[in-house]
PDB file of N, CA and C in Angstrom:
ATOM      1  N   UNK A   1       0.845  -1.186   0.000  1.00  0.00           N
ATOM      2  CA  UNK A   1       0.000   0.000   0.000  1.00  0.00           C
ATOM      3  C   UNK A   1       0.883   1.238   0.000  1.00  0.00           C
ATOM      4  N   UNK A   2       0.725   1.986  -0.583  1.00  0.00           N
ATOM      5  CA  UNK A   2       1.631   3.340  -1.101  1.00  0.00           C
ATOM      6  C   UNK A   2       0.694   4.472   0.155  1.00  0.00           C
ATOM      7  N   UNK A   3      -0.047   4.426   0.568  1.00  0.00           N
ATOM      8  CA  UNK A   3      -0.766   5.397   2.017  1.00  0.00           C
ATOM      9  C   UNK A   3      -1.372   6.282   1.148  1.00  0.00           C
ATOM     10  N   UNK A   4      -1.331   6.863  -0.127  1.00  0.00           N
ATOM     11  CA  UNK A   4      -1.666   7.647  -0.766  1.00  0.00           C
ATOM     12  C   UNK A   4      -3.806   7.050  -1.306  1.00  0.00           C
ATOM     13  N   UNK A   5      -4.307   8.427  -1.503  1.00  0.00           N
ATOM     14  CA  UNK A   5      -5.303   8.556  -1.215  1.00  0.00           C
ATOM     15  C   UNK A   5      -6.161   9.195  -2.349  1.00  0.00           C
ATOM     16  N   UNK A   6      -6.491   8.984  -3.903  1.00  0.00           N
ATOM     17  CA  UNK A   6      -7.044   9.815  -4.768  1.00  0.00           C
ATOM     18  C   UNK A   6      -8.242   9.973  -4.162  1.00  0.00           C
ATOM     19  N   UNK A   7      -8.583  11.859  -4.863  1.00  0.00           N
ATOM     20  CA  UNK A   7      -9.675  12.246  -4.288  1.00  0.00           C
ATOM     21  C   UNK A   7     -10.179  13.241  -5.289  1.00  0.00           C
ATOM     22  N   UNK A   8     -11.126  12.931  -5.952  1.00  0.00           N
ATOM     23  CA  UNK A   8     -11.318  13.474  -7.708  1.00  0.00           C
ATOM     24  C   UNK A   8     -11.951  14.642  -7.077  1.00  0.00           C
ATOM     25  N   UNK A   9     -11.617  16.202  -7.260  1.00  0.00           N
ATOM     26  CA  UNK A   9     -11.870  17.226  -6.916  1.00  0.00           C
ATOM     27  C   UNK A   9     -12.824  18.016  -8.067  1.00  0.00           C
ATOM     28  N   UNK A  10     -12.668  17.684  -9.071  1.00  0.00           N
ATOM     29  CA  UNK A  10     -13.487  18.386 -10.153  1.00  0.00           C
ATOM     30  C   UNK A  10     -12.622  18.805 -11.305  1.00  0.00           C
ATOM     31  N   UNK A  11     -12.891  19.633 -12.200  1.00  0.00           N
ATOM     32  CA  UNK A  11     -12.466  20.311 -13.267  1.00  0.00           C
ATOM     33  C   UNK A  11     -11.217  21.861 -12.753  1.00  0.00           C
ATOM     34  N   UNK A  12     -10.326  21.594 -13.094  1.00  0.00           N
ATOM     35  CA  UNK A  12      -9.247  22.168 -13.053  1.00  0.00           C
ATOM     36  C   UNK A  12      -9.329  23.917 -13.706  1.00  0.00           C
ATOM     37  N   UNK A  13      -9.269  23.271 -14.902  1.00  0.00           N
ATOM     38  CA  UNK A  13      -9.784  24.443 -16.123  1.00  0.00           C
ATOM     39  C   UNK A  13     -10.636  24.327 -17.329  1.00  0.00           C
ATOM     40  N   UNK A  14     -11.386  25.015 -17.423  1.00  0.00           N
ATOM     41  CA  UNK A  14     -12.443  24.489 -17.931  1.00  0.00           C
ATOM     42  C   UNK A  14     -12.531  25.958 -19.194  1.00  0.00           C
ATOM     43  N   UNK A  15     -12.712  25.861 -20.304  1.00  0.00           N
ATOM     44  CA  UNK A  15     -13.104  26.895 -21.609  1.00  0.00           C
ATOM     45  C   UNK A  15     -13.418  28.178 -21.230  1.00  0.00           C
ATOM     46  N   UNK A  16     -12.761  29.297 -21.072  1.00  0.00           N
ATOM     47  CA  UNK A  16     -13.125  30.063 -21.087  1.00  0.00           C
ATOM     48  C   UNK A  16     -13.851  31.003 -21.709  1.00  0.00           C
ATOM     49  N   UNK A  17     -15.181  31.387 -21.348  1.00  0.00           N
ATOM     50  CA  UNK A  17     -16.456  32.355 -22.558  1.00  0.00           C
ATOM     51  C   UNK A  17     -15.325  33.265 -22.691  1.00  0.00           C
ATOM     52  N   UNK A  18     -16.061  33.405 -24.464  1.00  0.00           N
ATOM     53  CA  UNK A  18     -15.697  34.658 -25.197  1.00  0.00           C
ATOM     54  C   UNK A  18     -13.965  34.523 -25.323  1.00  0.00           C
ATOM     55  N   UNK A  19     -13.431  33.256 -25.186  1.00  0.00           N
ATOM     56  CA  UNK A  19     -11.994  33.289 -25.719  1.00  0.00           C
ATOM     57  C   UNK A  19     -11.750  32.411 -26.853  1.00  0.00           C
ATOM     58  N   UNK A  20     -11.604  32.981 -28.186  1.00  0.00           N
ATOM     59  CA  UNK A  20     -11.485  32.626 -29.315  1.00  0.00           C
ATOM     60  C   UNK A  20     -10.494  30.967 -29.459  1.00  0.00           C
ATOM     61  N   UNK A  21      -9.243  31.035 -28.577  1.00  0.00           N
ATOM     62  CA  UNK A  21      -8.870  30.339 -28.836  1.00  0.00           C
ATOM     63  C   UNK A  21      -9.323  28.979 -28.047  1.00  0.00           C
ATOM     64  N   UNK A  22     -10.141  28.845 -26.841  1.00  0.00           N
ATOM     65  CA  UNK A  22     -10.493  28.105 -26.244  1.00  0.00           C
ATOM     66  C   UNK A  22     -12.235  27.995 -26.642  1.00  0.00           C
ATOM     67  N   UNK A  23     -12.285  28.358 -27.956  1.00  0.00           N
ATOM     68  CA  UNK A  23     -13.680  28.011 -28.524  1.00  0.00           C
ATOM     69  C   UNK A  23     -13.935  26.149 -28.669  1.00  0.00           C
ATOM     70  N   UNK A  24     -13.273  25.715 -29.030  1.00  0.00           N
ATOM     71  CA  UNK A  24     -13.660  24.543 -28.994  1.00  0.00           C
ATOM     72  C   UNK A  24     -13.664  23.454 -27.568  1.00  0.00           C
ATOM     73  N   UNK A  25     -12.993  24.181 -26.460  1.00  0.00           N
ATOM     74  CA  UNK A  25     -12.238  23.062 -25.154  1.00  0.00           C
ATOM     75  C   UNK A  25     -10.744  23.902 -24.981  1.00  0.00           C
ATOM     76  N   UNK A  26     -10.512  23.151 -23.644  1.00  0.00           N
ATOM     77  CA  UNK A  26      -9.329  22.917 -23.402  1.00  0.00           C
ATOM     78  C   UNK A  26      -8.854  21.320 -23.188  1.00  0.00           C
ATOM     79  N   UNK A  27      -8.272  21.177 -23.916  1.00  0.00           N
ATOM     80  CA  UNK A  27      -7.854  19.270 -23.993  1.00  0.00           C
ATOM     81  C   UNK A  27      -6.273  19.038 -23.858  1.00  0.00           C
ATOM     82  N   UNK A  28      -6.220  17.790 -22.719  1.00  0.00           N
ATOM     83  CA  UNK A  28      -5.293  17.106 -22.611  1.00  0.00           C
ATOM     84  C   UNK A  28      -4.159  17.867 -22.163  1.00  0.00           C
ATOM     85  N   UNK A  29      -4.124  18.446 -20.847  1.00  0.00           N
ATOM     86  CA  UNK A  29      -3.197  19.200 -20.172  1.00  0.00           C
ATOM     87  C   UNK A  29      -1.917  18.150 -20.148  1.00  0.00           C
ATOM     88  N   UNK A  30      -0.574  19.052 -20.251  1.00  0.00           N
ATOM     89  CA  UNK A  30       0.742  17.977 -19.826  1.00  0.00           C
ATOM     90  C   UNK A  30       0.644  18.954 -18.653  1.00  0.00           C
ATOM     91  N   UNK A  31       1.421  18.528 -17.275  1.00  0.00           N
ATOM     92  CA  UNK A  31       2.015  19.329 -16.236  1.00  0.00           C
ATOM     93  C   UNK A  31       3.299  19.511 -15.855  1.00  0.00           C
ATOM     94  N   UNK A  32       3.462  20.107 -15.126  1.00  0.00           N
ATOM     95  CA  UNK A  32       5.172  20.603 -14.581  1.00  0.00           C
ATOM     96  C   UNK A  32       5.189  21.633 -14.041  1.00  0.00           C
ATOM     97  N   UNK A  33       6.324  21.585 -12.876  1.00  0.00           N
ATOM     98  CA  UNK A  33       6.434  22.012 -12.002  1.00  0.00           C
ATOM     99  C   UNK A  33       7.364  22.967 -12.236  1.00  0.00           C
ATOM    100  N   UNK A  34       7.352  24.254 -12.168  1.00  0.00           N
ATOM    101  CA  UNK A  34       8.563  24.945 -13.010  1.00  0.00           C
ATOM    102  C   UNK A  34       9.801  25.291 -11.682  1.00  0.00           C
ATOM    103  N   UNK A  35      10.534  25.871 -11.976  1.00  0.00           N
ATOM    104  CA  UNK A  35      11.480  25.945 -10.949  1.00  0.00           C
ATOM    105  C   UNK A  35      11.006  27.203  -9.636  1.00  0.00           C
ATOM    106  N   UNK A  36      10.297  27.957  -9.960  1.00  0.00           N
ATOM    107  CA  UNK A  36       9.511  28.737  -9.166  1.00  0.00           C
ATOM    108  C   UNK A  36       9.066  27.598  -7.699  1.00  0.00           C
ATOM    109  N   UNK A  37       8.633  26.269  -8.258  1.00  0.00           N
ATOM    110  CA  UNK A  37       7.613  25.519  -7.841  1.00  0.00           C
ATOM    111  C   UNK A  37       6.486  25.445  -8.058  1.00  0.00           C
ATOM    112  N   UNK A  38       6.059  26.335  -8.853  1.00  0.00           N
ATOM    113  CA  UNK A  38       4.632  26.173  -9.101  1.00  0.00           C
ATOM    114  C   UNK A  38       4.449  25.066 -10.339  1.00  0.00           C
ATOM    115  N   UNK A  39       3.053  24.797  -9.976  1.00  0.00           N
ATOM    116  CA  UNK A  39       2.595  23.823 -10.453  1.00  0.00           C
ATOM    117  C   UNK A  39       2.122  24.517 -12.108  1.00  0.00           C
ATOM    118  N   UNK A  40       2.092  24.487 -13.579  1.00  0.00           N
ATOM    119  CA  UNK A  40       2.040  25.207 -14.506  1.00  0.00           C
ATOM    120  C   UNK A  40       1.395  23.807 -15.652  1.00  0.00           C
ATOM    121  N   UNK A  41       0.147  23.999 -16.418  1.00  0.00           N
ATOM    122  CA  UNK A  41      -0.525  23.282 -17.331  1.00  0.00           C
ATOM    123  C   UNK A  41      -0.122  23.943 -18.260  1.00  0.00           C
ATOM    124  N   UNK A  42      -0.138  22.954 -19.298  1.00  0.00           N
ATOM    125  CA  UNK A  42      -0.013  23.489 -21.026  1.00  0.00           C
ATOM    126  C   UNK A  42      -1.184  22.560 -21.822  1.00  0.00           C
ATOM    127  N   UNK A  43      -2.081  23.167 -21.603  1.00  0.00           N
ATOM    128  CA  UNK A  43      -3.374  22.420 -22.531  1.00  0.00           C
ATOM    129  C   UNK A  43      -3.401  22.301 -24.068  1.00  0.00           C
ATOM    130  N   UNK A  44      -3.771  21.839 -24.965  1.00  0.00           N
ATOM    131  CA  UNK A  44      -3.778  22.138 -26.084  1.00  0.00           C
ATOM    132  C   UNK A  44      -5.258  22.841 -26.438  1.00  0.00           C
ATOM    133  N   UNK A  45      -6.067  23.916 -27.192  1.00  0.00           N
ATOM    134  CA  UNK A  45      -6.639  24.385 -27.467  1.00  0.00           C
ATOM    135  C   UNK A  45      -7.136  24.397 -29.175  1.00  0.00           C
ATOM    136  N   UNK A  46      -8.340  24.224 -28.572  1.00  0.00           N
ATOM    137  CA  UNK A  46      -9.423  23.681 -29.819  1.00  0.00           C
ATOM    138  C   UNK A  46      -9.783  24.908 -30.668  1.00  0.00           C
ATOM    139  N   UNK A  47      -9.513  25.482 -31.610  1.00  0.00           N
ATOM    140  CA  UNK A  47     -10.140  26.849 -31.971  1.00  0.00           C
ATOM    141  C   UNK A  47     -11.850  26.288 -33.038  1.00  0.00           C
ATOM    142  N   UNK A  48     -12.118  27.731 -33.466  1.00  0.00           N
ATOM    143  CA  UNK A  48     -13.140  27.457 -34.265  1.00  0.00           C
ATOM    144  C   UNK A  48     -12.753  26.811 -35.524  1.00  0.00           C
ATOM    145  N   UNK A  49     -11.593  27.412 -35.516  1.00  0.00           N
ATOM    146  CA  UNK A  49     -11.323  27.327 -37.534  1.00  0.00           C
ATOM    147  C   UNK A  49     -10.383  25.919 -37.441  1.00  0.00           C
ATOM    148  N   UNK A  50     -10.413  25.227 -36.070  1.00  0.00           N
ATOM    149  CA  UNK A  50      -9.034  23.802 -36.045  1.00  0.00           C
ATOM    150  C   UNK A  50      -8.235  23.816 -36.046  1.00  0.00           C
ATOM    151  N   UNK A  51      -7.252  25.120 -35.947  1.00  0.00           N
ATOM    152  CA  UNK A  51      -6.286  24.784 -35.626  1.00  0.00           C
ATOM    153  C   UNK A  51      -5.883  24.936 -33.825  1.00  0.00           C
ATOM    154  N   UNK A  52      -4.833  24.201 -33.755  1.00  0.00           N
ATOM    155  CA  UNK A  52      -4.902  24.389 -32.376  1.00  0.00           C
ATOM    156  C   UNK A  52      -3.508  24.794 -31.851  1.00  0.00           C
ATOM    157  N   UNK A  53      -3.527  25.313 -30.926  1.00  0.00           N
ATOM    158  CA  UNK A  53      -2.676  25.965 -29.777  1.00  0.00           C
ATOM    159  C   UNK A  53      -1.925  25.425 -28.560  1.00  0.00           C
ATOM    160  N   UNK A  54      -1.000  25.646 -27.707  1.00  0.00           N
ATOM    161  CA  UNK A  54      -0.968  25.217 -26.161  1.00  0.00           C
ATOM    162  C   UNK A  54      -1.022  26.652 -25.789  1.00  0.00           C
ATOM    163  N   UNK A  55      -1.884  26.503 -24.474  1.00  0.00           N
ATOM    164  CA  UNK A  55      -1.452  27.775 -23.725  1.00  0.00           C
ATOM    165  C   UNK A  55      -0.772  27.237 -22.508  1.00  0.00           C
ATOM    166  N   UNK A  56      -0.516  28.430 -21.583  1.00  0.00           N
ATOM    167  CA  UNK A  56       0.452  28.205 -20.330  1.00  0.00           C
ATOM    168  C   UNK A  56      -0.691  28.810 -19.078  1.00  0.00           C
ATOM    169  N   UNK A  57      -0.534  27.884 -18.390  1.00  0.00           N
ATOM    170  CA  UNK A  57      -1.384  28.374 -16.930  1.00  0.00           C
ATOM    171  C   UNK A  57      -0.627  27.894 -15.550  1.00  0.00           C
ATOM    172  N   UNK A  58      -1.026  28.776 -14.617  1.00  0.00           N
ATOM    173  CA  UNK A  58      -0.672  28.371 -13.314  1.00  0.00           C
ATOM    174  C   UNK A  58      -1.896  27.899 -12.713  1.00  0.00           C
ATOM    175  N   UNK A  59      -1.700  26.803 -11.848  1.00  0.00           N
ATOM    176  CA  UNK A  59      -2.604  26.477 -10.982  1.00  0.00           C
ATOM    177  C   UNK A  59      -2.862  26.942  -9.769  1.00  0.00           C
ATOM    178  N   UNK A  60      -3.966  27.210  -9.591  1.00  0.00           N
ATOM    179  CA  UNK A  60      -3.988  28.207  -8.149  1.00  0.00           C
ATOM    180  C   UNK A  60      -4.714  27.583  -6.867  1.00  0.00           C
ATOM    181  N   UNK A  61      -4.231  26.947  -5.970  1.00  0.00           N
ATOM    182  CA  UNK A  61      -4.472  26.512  -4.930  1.00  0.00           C
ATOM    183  C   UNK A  61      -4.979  27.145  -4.058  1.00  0.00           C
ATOM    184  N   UNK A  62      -5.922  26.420  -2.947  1.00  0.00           N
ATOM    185  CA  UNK A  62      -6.703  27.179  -1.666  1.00  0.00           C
ATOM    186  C   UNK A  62      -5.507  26.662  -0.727  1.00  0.00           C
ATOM    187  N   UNK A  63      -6.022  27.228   0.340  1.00  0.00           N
ATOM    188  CA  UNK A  63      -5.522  27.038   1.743  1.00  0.00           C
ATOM    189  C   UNK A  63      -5.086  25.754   1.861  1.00  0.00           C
ATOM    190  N   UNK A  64      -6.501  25.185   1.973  1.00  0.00           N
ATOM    191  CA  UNK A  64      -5.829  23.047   1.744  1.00  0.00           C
ATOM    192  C   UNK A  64      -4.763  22.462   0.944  1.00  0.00           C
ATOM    193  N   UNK A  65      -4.367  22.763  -0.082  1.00  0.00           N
ATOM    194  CA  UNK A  65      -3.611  22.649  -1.034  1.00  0.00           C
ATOM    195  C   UNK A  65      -4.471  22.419  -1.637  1.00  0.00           C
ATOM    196  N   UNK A  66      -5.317  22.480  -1.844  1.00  0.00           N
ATOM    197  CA  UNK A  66      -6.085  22.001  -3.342  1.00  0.00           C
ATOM    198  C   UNK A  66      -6.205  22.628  -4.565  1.00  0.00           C
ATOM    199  N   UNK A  67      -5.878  22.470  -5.541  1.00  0.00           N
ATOM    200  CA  UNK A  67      -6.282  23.084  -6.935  1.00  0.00           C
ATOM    201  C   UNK A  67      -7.727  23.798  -7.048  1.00  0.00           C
ATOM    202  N   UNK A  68      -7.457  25.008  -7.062  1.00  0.00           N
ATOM    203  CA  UNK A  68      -9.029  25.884  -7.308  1.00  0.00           C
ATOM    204  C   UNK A  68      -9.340  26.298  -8.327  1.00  0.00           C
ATOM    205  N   UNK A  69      -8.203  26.352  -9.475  1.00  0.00           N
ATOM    206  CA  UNK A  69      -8.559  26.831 -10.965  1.00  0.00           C
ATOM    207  C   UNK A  69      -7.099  27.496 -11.362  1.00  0.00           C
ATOM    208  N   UNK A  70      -7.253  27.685 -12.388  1.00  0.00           N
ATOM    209  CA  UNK A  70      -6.040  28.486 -13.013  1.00  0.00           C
ATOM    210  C   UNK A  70      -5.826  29.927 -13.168  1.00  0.00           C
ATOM    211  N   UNK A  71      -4.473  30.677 -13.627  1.00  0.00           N
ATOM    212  CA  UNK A  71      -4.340  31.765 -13.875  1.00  0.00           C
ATOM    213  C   UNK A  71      -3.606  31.665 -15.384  1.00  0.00           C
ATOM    214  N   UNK A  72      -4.410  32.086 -16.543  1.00  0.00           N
ATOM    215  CA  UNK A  72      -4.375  31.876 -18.032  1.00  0.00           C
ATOM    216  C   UNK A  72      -2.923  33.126 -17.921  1.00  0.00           C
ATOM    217  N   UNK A  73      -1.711  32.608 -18.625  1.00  0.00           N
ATOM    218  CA  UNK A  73      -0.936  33.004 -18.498  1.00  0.00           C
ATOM    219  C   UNK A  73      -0.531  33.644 -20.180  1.00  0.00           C
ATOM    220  N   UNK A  74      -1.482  33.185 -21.378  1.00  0.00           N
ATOM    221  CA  UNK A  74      -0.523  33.278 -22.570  1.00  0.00           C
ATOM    222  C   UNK A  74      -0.578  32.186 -22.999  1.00  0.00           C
ATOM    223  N   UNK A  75       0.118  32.348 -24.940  1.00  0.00           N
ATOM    224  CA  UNK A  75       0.207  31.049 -25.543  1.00  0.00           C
ATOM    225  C   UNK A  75       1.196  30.757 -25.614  1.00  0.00           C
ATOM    226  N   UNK A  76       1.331  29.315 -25.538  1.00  0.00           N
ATOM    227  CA  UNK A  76       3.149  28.953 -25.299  1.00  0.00           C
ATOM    228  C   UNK A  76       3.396  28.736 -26.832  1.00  0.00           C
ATOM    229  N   UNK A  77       2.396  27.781 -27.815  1.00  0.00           N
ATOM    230  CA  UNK A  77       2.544  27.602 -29.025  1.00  0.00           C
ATOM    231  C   UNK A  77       1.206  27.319 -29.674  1.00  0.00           C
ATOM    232  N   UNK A  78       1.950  27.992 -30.611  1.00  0.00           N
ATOM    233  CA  UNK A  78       0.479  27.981 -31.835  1.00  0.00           C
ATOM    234  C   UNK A  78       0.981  28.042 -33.075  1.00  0.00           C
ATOM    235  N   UNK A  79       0.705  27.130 -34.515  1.00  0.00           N
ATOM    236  CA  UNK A  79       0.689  27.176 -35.697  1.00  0.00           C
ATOM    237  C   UNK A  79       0.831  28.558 -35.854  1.00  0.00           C
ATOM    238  N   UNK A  80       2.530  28.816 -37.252  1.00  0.00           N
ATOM    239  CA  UNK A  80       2.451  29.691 -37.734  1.00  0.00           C
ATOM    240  C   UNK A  80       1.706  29.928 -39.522  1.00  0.00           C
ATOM    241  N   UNK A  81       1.232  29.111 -39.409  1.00  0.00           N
ATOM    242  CA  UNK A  81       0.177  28.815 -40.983  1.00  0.00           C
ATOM    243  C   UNK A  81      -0.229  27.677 -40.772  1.00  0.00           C
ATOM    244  N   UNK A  82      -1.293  27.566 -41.923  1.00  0.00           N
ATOM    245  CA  UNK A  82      -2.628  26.859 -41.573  1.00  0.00           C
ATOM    246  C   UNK A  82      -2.098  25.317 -42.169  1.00  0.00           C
ATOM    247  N   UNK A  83      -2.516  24.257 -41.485  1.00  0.00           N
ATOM    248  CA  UNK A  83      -2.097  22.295 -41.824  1.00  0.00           C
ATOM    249  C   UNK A  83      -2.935  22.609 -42.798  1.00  0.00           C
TER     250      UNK A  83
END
């Protein structure tokens, strides 16, 4: 037994209204921990027109440590012309 304990808290980050590039979702976060320590997602992003993006976010924790949502930081990468 590893003592460890999953405890499914909910949705992390979830599409933000009225942001073009997160028109379709945010899908399939990688994570990492940057040297700051903070905890930092790079989602890939669904647009209208298909092509897609990563952006960069921090995760923002409560008191408990728990993940409460993100702080949308920018795009890390996005197509410079269309597939």
């Amino acid at each position: 037994m590893s003592g460890f304990e999953l405890q499914r808290l909910g949705m992390v980050m979830e599409p933000q209204p009225g942001d073009p590039h997160e028109a379709e979702g945010v899908l399939n976060p990688a994570a990492a921990r940057g040297p700051d320590g903070e905890l930092y997602l790079f989602p890939r992003l669904g647009f209208a027109w298909e092509l897609l993006a990563h952006r960069i976010a921090r995760v923002r924790f409560n008191a408990a440590g728990d993940p409460e949502g993100v702080e949308r930081l920018g795009i890390a990468l996005e197509p410079e012309t269309d597939l």
